[in-house]
Protein backbone atom coordinates (compact mmCIF):
# COMPACT_ATOMS: atom_id res chain seq x y z
CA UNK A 1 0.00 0.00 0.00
CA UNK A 2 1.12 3.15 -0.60
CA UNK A 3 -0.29 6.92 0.47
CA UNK A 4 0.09 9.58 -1.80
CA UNK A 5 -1.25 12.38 0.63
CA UNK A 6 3.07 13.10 1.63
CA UNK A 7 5.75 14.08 -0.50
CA UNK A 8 6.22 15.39 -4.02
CA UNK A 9 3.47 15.20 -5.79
CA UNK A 10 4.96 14.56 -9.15
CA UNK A 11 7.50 12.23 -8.36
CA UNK A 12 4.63 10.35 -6.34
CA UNK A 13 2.48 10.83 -9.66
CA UNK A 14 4.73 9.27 -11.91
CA UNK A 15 6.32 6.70 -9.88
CA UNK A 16 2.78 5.60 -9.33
CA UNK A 17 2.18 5.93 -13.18
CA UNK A 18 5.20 3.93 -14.73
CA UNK A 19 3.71 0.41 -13.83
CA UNK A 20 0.11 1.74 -15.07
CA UNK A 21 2.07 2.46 -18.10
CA UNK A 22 3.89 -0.88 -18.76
CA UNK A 23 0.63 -2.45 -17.48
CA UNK A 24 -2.05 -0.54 -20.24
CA UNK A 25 0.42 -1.48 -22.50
CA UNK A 26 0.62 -4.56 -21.90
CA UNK A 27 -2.96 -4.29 -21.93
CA UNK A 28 -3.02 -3.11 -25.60
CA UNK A 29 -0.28 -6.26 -26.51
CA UNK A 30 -3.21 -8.13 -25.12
CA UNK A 31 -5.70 -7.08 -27.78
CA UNK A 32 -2.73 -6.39 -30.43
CA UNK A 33 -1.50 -9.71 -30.13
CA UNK A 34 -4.56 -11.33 -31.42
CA UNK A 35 -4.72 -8.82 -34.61
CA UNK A 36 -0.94 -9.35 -34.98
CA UNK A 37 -1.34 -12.84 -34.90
CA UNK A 38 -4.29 -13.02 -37.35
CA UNK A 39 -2.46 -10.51 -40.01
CA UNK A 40 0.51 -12.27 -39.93
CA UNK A 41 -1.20 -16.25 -39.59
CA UNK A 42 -4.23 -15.97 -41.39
CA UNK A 43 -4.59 -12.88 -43.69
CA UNK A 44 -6.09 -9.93 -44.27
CA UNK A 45 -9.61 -11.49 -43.69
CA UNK A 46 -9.06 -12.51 -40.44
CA UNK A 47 -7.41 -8.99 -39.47
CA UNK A 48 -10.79 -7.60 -40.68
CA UNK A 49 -12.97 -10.02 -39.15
CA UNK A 50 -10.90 -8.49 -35.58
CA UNK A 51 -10.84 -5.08 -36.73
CA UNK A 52 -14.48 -4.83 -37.53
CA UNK A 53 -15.54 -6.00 -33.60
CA UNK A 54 -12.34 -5.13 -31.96
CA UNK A 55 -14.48 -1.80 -31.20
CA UNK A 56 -17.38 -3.85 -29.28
CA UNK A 57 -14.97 -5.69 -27.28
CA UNK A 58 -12.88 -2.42 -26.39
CA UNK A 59 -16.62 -0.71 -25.81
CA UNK A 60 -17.42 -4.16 -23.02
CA UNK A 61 -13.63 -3.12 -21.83
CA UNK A 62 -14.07 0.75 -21.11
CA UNK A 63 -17.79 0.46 -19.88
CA UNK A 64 -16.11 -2.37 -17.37
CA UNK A 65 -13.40 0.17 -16.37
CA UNK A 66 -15.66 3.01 -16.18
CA UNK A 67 -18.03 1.03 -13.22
CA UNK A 68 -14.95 -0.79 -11.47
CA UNK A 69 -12.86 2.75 -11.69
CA UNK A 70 -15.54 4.40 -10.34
CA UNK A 71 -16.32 2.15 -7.12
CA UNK A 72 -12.65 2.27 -6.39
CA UNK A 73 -12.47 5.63 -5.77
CA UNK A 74 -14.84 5.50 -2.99
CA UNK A 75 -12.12 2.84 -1.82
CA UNK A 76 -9.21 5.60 -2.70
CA UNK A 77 -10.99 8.21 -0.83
CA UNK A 78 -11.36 6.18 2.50
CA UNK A 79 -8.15 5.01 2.81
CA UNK A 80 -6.37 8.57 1.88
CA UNK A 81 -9.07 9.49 5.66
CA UNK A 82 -7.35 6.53 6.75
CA UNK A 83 -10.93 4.62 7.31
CA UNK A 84 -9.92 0.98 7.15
CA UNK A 85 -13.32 -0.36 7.80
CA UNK A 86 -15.06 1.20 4.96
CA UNK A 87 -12.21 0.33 2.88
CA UNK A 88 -13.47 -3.13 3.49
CA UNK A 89 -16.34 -2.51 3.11
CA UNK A 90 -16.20 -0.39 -0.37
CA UNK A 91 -14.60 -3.80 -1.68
CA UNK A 92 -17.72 -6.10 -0.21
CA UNK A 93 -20.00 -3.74 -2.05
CA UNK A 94 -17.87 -3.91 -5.50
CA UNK A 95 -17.21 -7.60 -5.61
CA UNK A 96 -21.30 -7.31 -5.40
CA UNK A 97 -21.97 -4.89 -8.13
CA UNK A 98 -19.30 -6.12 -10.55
CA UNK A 99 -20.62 -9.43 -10.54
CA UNK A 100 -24.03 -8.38 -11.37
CA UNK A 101 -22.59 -5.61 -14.21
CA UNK A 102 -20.53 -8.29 -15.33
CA UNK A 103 -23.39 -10.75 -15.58
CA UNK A 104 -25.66 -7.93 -17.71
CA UNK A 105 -22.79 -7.06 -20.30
CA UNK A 106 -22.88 -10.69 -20.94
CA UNK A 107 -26.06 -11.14 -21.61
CA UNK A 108 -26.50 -8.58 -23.36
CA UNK A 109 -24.06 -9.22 -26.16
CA UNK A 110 -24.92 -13.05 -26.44
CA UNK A 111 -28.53 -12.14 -27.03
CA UNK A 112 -28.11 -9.10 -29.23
CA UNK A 113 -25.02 -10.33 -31.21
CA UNK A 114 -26.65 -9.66 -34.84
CA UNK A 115 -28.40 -6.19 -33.86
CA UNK A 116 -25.26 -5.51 -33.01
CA UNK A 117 -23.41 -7.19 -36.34
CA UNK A 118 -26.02 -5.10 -38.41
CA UNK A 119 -25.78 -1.79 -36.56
CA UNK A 120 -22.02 -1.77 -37.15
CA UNK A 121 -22.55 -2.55 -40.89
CA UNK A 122 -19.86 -5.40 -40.93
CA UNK A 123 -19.79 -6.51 -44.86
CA UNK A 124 -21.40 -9.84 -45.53
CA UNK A 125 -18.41 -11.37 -46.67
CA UNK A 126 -17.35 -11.17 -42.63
CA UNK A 127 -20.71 -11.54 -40.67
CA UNK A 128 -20.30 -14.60 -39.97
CA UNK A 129 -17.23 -15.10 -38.00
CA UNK A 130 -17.48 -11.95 -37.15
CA UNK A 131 -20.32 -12.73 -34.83
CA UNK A 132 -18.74 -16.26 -33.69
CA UNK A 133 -15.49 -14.23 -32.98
CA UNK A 134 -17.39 -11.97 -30.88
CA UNK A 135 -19.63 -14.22 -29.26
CA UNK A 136 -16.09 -16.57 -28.48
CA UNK A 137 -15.07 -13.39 -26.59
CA UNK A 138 -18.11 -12.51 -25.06
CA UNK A 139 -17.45 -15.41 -22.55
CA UNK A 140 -14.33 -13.72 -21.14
CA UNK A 141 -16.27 -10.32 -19.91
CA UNK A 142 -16.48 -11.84 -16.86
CA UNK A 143 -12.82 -12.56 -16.43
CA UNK A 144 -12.67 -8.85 -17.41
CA UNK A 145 -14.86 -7.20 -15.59
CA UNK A 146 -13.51 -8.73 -12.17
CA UNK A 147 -9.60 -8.60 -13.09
CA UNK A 148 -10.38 -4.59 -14.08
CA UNK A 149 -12.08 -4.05 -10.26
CA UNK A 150 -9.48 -5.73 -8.49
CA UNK A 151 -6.75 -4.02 -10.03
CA UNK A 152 -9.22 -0.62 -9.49
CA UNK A 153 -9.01 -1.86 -5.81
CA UNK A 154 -5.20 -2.31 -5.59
CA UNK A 155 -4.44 1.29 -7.43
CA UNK A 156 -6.95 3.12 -5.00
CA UNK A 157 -4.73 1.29 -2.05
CA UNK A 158 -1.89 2.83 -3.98
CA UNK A 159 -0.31 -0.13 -5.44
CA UNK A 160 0.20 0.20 -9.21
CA UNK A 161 2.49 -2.62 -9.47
CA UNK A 162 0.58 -5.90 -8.74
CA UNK A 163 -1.83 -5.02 -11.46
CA UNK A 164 1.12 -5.21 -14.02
CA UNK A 165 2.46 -8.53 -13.10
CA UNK A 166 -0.64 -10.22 -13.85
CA UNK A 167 -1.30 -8.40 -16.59
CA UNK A 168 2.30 -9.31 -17.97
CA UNK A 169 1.56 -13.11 -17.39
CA UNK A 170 -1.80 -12.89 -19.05
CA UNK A 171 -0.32 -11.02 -22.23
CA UNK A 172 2.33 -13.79 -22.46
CA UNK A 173 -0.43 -16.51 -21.73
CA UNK A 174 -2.54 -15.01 -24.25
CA UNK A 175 0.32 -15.20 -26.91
CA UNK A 176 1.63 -18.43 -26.51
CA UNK A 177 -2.03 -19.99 -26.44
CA UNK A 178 -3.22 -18.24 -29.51
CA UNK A 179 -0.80 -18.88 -31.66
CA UNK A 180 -0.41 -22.48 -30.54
CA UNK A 181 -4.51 -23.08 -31.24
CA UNK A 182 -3.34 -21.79 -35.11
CA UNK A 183 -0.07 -23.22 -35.57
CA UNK A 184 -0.91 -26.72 -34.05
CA UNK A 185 -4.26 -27.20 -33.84
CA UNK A 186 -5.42 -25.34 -37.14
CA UNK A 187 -7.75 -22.67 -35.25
CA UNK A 188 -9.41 -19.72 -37.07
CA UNK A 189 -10.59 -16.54 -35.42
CA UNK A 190 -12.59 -18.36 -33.27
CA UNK A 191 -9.63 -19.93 -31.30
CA UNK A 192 -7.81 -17.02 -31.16
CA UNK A 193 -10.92 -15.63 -28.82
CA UNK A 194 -11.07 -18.68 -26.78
CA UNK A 195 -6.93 -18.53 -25.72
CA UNK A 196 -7.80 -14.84 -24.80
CA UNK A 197 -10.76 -15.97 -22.68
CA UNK A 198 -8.89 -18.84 -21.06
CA UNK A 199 -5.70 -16.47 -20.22
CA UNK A 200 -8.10 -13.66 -18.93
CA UNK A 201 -9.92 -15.98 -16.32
CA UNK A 202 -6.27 -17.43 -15.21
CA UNK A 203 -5.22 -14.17 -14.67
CA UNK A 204 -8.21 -12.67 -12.48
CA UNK A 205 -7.93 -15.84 -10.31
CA UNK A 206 -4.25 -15.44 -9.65
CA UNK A 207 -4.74 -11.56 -8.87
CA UNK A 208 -7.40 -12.34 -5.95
CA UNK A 209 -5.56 -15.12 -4.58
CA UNK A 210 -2.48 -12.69 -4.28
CA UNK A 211 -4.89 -9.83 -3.04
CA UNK A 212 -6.07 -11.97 0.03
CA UNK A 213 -2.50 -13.15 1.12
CA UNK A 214 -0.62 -9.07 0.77
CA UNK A 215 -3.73 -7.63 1.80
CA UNK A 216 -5.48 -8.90 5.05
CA UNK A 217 -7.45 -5.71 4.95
CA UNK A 218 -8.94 -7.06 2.53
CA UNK A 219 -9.96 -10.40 3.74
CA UNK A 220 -13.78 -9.60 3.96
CA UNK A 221 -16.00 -10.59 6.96
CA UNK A 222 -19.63 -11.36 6.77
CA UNK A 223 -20.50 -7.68 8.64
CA UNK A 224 -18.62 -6.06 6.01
CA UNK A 225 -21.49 -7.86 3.55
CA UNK A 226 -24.31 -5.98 5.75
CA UNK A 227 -27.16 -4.18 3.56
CA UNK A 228 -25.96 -0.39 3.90
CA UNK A 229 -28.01 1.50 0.97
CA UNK A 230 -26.69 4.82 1.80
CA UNK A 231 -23.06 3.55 1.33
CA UNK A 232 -24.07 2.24 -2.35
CA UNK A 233 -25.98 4.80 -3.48
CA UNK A 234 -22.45 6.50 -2.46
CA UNK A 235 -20.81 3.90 -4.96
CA UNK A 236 -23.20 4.06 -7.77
CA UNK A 237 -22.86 8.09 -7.87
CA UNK A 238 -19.95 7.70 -9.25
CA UNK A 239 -19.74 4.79 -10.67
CA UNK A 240 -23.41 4.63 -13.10
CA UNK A 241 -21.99 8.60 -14.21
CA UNK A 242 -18.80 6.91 -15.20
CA UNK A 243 -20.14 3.85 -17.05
CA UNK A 244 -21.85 5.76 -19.09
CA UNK A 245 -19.26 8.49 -19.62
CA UNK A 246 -16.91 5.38 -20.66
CA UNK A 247 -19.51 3.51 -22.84
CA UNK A 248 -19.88 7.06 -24.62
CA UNK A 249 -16.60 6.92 -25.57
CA UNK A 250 -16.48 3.48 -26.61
CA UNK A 251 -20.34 4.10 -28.64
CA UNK A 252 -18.50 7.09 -30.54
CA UNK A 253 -15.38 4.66 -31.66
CA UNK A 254 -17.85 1.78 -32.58
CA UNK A 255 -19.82 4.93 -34.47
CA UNK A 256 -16.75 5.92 -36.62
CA UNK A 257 -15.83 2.34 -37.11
CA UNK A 258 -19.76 1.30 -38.40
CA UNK A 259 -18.54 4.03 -41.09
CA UNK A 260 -15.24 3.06 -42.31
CA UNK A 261 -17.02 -0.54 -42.48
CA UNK A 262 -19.29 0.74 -45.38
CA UNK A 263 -15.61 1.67 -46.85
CA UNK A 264 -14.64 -2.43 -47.64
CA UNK A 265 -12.45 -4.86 -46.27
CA UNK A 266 -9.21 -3.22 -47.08
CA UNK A 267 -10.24 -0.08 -45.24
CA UNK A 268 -11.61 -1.89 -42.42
CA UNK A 269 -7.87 -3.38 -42.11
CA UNK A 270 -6.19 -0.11 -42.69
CA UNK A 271 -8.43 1.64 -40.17
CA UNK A 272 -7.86 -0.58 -37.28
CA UNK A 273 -3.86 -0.83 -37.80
CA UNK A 274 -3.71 3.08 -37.19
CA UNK A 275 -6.40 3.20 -34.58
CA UNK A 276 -4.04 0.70 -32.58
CA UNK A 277 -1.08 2.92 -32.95
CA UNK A 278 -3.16 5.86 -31.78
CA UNK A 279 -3.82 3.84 -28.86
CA UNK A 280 0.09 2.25 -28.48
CA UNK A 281 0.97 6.44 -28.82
CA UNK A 282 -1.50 7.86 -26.69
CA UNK A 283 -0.43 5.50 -23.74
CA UNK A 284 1.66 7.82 -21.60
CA UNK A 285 -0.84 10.20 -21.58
CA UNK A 286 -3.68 8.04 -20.41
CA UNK A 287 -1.75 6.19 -17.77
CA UNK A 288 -0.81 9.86 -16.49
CA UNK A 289 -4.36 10.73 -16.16
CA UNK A 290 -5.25 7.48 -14.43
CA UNK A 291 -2.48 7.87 -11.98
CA UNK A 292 -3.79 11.32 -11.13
CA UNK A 293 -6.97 9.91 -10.64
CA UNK A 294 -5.75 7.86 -7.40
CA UNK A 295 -3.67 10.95 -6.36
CA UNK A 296 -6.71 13.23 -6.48
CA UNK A 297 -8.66 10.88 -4.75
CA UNK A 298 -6.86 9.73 -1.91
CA UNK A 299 -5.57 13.62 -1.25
CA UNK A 300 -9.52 14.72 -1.56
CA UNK A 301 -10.36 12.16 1.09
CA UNK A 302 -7.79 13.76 3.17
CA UNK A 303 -9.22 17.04 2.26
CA UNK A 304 -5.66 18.11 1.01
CA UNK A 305 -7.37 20.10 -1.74
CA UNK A 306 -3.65 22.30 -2.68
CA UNK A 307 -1.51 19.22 -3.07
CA UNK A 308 -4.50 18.33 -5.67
CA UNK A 309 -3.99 22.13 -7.30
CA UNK A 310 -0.45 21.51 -7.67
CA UNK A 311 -0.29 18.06 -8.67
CA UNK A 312 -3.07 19.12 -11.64
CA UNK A 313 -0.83 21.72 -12.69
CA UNK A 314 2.16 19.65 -12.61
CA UNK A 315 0.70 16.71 -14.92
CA UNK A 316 -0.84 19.36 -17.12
CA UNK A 317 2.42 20.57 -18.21
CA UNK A 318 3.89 17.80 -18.45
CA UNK A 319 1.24 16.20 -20.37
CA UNK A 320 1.08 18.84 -22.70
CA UNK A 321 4.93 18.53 -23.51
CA UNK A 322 4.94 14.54 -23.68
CA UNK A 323 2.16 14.95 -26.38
CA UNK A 324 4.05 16.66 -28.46
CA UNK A 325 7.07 14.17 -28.37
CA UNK A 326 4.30 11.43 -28.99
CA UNK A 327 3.09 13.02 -31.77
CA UNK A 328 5.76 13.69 -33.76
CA UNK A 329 6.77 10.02 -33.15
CA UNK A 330 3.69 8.90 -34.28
CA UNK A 331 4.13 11.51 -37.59
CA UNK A 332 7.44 10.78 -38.86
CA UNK A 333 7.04 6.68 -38.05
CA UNK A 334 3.62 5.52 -38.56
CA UNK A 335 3.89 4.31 -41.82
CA UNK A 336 6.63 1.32 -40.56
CA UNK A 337 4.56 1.02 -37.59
CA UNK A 338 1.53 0.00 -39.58
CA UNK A 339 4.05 -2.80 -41.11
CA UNK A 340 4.04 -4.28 -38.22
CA UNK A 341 0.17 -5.09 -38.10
CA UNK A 342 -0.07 -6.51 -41.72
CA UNK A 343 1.74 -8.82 -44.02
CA UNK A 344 2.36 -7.12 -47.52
CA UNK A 345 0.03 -4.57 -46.95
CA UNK A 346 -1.60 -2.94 -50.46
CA UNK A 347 0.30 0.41 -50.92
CA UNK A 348 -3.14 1.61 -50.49
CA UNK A 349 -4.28 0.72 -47.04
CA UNK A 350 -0.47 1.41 -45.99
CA UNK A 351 -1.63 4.95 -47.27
CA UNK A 352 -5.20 4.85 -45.62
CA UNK A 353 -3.65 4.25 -42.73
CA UNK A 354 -0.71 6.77 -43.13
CA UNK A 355 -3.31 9.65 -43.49
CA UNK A 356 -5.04 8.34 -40.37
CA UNK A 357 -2.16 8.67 -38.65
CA UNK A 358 -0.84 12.15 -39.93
CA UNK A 359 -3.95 13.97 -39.32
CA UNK A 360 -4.77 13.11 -35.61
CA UNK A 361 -1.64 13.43 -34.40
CA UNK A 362 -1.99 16.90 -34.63
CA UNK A 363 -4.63 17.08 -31.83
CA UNK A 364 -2.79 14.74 -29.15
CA UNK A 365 -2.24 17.86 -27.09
CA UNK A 366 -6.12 18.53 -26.93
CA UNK A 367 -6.81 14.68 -26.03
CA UNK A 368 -3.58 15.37 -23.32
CA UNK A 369 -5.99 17.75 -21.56
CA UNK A 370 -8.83 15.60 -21.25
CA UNK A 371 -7.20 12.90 -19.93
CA UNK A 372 -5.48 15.44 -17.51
CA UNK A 373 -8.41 17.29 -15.94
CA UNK A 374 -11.56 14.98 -16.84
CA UNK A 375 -9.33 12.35 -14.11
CA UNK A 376 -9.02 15.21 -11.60
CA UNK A 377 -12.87 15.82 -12.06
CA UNK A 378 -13.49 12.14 -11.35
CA UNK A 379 -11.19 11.48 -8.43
CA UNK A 380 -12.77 14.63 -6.33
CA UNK A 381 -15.90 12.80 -7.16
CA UNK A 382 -17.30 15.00 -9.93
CA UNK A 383 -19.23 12.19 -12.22
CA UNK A 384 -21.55 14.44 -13.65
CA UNK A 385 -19.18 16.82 -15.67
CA UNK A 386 -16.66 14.23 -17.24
CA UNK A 387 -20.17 12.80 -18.25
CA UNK A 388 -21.44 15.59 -19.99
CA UNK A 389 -17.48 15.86 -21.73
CA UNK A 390 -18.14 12.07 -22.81
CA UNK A 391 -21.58 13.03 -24.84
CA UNK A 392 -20.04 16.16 -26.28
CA UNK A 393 -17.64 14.11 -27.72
CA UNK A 394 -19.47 11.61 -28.52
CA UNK A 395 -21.87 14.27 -30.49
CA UNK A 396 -19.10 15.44 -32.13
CA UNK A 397 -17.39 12.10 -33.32
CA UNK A 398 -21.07 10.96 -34.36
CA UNK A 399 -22.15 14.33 -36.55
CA UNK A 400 -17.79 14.61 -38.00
CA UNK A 401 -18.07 11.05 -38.87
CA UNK A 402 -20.82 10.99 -41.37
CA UNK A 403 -20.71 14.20 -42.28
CA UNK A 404 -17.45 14.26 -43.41
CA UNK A 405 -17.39 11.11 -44.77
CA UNK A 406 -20.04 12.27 -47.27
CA UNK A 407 -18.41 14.62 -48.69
CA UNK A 408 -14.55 13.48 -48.54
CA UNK A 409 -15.15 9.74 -47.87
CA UNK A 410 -12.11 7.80 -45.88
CA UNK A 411 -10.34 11.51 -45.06
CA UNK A 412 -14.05 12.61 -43.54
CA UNK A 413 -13.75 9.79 -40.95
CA UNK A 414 -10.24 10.59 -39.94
CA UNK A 415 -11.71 14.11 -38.67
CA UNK A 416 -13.90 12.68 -36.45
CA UNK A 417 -11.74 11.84 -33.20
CA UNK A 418 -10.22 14.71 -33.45
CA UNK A 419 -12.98 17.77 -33.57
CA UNK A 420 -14.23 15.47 -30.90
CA UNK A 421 -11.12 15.93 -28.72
CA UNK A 422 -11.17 19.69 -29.20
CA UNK A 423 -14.34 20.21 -28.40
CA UNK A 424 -14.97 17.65 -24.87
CA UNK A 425 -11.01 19.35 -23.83
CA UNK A 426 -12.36 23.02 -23.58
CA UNK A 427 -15.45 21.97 -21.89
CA UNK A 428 -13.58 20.12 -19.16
CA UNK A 429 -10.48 22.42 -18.71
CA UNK A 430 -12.92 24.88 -17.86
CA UNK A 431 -15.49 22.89 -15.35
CA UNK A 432 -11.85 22.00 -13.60
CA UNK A 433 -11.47 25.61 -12.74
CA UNK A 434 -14.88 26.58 -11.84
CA UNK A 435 -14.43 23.41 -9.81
CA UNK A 436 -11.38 24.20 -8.38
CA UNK A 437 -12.64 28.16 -7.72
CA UNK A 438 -15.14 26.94 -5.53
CA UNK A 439 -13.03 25.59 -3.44
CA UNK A 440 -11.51 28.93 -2.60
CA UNK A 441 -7.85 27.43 -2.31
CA UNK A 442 -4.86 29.21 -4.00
CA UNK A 443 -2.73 27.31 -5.47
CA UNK A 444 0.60 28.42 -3.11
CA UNK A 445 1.24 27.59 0.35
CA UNK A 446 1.59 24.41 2.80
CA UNK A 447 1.03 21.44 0.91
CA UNK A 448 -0.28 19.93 3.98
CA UNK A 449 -2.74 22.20 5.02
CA UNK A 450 -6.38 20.51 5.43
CA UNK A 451 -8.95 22.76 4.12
CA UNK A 452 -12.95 22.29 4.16
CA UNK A 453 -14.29 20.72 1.15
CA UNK A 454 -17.91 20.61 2.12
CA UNK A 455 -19.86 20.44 5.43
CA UNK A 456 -22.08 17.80 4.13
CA UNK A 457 -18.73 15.80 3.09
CA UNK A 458 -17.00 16.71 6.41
CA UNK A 459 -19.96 15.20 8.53
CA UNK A 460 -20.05 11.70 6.84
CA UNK A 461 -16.71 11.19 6.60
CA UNK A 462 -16.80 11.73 10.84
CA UNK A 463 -19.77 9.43 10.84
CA UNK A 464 -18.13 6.68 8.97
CA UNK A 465 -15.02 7.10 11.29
CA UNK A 466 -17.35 6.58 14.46
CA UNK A 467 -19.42 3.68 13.02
């Protein structure tokens, strides 16, 4: 365990960020692995088959995050007020409510498989696997859903690092199992989604058994199981807000992707190489923004509201310089780096995915911001706002996306992420400070100092203590 309510906090911040880095990244192998082993096994049909639901699988992965991330900061904020109890008691209530989130996701996509198939326009010459890809995977939500709380539970405790070992093993279980089911026993897509089920439910398992024997805080009791409604509807306040904020997001990729499907299979393929390295790019900054989240959050719970001032400010210069680095990576390279995800690739969808590439890497400072400040909003406990961010961009990805596309086809749908960006990053830089301004706190001065947050705050946090 580890407090981050003493010391620097940007050497706290990023020390607490590096393994969140390796570990999304790792994350991202995960899914990459499967599309680099279909492009480079199987062919460019098989890469499309991936490409064209990769976006439903990542949209069941960010709604997960979005409910597990937000229970966990209820967790973050206890333990920074050094409430042990209701740290045990936050976890009782989210092994609860992930299990019955988890159980709805799945349900949902085995029952509405071709509604979904037919919203997202896949071409007929990849419906079919495409839905016995997705349905393959569909089994594994539950592996994800718990392994993404538990390693919500261990960041809000302030360990960063025990999430990344088992995400390491999983990435190299996934791997060797995959391509094992192709090379030996003859698999198609299908297999590939089973080995990345298999090494997702290995993985959760492990995670909890570690949990139990570092953690006895967290060995539950049957009090800690106790019907408190007050002390969900607590959870879910944050947590509902944040599902849907995340499950905006992912709805506005699976949007622009239901476009470039209408494109063919070769744009489907050249579109989901350079969406990865978008995502491979735009790591640092999103591990940044999740590390602040935990930062915010235990600090708020403390009620150290100028170590949050200064350790905002701190990440939002820093973020702002690292996207520019990142970007011009991304510029001068991303033509070799979409090599890497197909196997004598046309000089067309190498170009298709070159001018991808080129044109939203000119934004990554305005999606810097939003990961910056929209994290702050969430670990004081602001749903609401990063909400209202999600559906602006979401608007704005939606309304780019096919109007663009009618009038300058594959370039159109390149626009879309970023007017998106633009537009949710004013609206939350500015929220932050009229956030921030109502707490009346300048932003110099003892780091330490405990300042009022709220009165209605103040008294539950003493009631919890006494209880």
């Amino acid at each position: 365990m580890k407090s981050m309510t003493e010391g620097n906090p940007l050497k706290l911040i990023l020390l607490f960020m590096l393994p969140i880095l390796l570990g999304n990244i790792f994350h991202q192998i995960y899914i990459l692995s499967d599309l680099l082993i279909l492009g480079h096994y199987l062919g460019i049909h098989a890469l499309a088959v991936a490409g064209a639901m990769t976006p439903i699988f990542i949209m069941a992965i960010m709604t997960s995050l979005g409910f597990t991330n937000g229970l966990s900061i209820i967790t973050a904020q206890r333990f920074g007020a050094n409430d042990i109890k209701n740290v045990r008691k936050s976890f009782a209530i989210g092994i609860v409510l992930s299990c019955l989130f988890a159980l709805c996701v799945f349900l949902f996509l085995i029952f509405k498989m071709d509604l979904i198939l037919k919203l997202m326009n896949v071409p007929e010459d990849i419906f079919i696997d495409s839905g016995r890809f997705m349905t393959t995977l569909s089994y594994g939500i539950v592996a994800i859903v718990f392994y993404n709380f538990l390693a919500g539970i261990l960041r809000s405790l302030g360990d960063s690092k025990t999430p990344l070992y088992y995400l390491i093993f999983s990435s190299v279980l996934n791997i060797i199992i995959n391509i094992t089911l192709i090379v030996k026993f003859n698999q198609d897509v299908t297999g590939v989604a089973f080995g990345t089920c298999i090494a997702q439910f290995i993985s959760a398992i492990l995670c909890l058994s570690y949990m139990l024997i570092k953690y006895p805080m967290l060995r539950l009791r049957k009090e800690d199981f106790s019907f408190d409604f007050k002390y969900l509807l607590e959870h879910l306040k944050i947590a509902v807000p944040m599902t849907v904020q995340f499950s905006i997001i992912g709805l506005g990729v699976i949007t622009v992707q239901s476009v470039c499907n209408q494109f063919g299979t070769g744009t489907i393929a050249a579109f989901s190489a350079a969406t990865r390295i978008e995502q491979l790019t735009t790591m640092p900054l999103l591990s940044l923004g999740h590390a602040l989240t935990t930062y915010v959050a235990q600090n708020f719970g403390a009620r150290l509201l100028r170590r949050i001032r200064q350790g905002v400010l701190q990440c939002f210069i820093l973020a702002s310089g690292t996207s520019i680095v990142l970007a011009l990576i991304a510029f001068i390279y991303g033509k070799n780096m979409v090599s890497l995800f197909l196997n004598n690739p046309s000089e067309e969808i190498l170009s298709q995915s070159t001018t991808y590439i080129q044109i939203t890497t000119l934004f990554y400072i305005f999606l810097a911001q939003i990961f910056i400040f929209r994290q702050a909003l969430q670990g004081m406990g602001r749903a609401i706002i990063p909400l209202i961010s999600g559906i602006i961009e979401l608007v704005m990805r939606w309304f780019t996306a096919f109007s663009l596309a009618a009038y300058m086809g594959y370039e159109g749908i390149c626009y879309a992420g970023p007017i998106a960006w633009v537009s949710a990053a004013i609206f939350v830089m500015i929220s932050y400070f009229i956030v921030i301004k109502e707490f009346k706190i300048s932003l110099f001065g003892p780091l330490n100092q405990i300042s009022a947050i709220k009165r209605e705050l103040q008294i539950r946090v003493q009631k919890r203590k006494k209880v």
